[in-house]
Structure formats: structure tokens, C-alpha cells
Protein backbone atom coordinates (compact mmCIF):
# COMPACT_ATOMS: atom_id res chain seq x y z
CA UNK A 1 -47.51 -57.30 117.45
CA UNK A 2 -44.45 -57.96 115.27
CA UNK A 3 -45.66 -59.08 111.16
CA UNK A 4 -43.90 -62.31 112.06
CA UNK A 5 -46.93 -63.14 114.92
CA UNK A 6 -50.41 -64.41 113.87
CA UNK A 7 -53.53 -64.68 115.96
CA UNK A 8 -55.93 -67.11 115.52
CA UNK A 9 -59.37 -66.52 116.83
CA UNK A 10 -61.41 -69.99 118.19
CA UNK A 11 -64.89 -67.98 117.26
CA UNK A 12 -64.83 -69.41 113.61
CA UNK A 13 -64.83 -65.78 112.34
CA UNK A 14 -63.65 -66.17 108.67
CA UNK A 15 -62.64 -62.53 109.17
CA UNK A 16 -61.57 -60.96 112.96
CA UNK A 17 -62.60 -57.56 113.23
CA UNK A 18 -59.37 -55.26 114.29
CA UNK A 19 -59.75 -54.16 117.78
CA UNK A 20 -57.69 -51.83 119.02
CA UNK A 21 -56.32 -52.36 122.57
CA UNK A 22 -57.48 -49.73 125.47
CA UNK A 23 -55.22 -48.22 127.23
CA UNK A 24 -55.03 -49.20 130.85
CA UNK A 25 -56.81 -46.61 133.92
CA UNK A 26 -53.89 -44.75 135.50
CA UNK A 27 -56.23 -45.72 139.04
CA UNK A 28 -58.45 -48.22 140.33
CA UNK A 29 -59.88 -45.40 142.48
CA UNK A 30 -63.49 -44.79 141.24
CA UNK A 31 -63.72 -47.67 139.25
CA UNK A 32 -65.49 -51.30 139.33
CA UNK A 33 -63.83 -54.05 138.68
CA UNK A 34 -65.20 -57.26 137.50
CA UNK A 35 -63.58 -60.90 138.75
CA UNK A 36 -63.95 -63.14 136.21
CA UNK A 37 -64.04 -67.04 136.86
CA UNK A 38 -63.93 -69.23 134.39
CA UNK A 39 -64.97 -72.24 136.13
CA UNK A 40 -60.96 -73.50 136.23
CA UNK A 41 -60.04 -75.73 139.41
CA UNK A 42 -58.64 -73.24 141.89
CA UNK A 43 -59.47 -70.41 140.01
CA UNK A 44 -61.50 -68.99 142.54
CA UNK A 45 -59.31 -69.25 145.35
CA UNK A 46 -57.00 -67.22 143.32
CA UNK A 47 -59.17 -64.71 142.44
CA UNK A 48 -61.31 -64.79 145.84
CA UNK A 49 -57.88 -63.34 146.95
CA UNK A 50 -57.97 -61.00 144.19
CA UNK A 51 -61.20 -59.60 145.05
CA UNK A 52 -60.43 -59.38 149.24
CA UNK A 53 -56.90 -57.64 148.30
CA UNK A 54 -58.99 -54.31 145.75
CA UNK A 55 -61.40 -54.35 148.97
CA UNK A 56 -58.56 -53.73 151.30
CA UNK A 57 -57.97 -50.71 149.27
CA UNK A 58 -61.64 -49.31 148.47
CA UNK A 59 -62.03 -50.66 145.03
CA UNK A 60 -65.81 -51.78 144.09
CA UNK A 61 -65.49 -55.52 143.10
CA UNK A 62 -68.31 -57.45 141.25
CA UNK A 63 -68.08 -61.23 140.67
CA UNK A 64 -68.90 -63.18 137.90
CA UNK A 65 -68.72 -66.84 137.00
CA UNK A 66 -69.05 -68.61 133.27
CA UNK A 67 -70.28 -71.57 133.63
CA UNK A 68 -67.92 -73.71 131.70
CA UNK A 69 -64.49 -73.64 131.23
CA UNK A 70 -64.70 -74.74 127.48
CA UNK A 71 -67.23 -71.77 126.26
CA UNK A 72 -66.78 -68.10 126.39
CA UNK A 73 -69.00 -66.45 128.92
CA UNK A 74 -72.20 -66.03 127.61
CA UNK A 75 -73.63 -63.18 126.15
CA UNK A 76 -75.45 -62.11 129.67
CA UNK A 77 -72.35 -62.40 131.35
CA UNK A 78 -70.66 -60.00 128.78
CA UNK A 79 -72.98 -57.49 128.23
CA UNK A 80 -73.51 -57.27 132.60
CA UNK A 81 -69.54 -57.06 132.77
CA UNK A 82 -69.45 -54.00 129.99
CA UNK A 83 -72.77 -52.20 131.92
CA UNK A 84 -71.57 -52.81 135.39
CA UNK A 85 -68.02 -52.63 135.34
CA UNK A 86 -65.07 -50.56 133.94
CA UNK A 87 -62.13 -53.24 134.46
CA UNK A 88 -62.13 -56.85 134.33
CA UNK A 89 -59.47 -59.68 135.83
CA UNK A 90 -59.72 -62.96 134.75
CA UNK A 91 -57.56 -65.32 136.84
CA UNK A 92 -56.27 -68.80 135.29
CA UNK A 93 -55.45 -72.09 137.49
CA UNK A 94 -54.92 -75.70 137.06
């Protein structure tokens, strides 16, 4: 991120905590990933496709669902998708 870029956070945090970005997994071999919907129209056909194309290959899939676009996922959803899974995709679609 360049000094001339500024992220705002929606959480109402008067002060973000710096996170630093991990690096991405060389492989999907071994790993679970988790499919994220966020409840957009479409979103799961998208990512239905998503999941059935890391099958094809071996990859463990677990899906998820928020139920409302206009929240973040709740806290159950979170915490299941940080025990249970070591990548996440989160598809977008209007």
C-alpha cells in the first residue's frame, strides 16, 4: 500500500489494528478450503462451481453461508472457518 492510499474500516474501530497479510500456500494439496457465501444473488452458483472445480482435483472443501449480505459473518461462522479450514474464497455476484 502506497502512503497516498487509505483504508477505512466499516467496524467503527476508532483505531484498526495492523494486520499483516499472510502469504499465500504454494499448494492446495493437504489443505481445506472454506467457500464463503455471503448471501449475494448468484453468489452461490458461482462459488457452487468453485467448490465442484477444488473437488475435481482432491482439495477438501467446506461450505459456509452468512446469513446476510449487509453484516459480517458472525462470530460462529469465523471462529468454525479459522478451526476447520486453512484457506478461504469468498465469491461476489450481483
Amino acid at each position: 500500500m502506497t502512503s497516498d492510499n487509505i483504508l477505512l474500516d466499516p467496524t467503527s474501530e476508532r483505531q484498526a489494528p495492523h494486520r499483516e497479510r499472510l502469504g499465500r500456500p504454494k499448494s492446495l494439496e493437504g489443505l481445506t478450503v472454506a467457500v464463503l457465501d455471503i448471501s449475494k444473488p448468484r453468489g452461490d452458483v458461482f462459488l457452487d462451481r468453485v467448490a465442484d472445480r477444488l473437488g475435481e482435483h482432491g482439495i477438501a472443501v467446506k461450505r459456509y453461508r452468512k446469513p446476510t449480505v449487509a453484516r459480517p459473518a458472525p462470530l460462529d461462522i469465523q471462529q468454525a472457518i479459522t478451526d476447520e479450514c486453512d484457506v478461504v474464497v469468498e465469491g461476489l455476484a450481483d
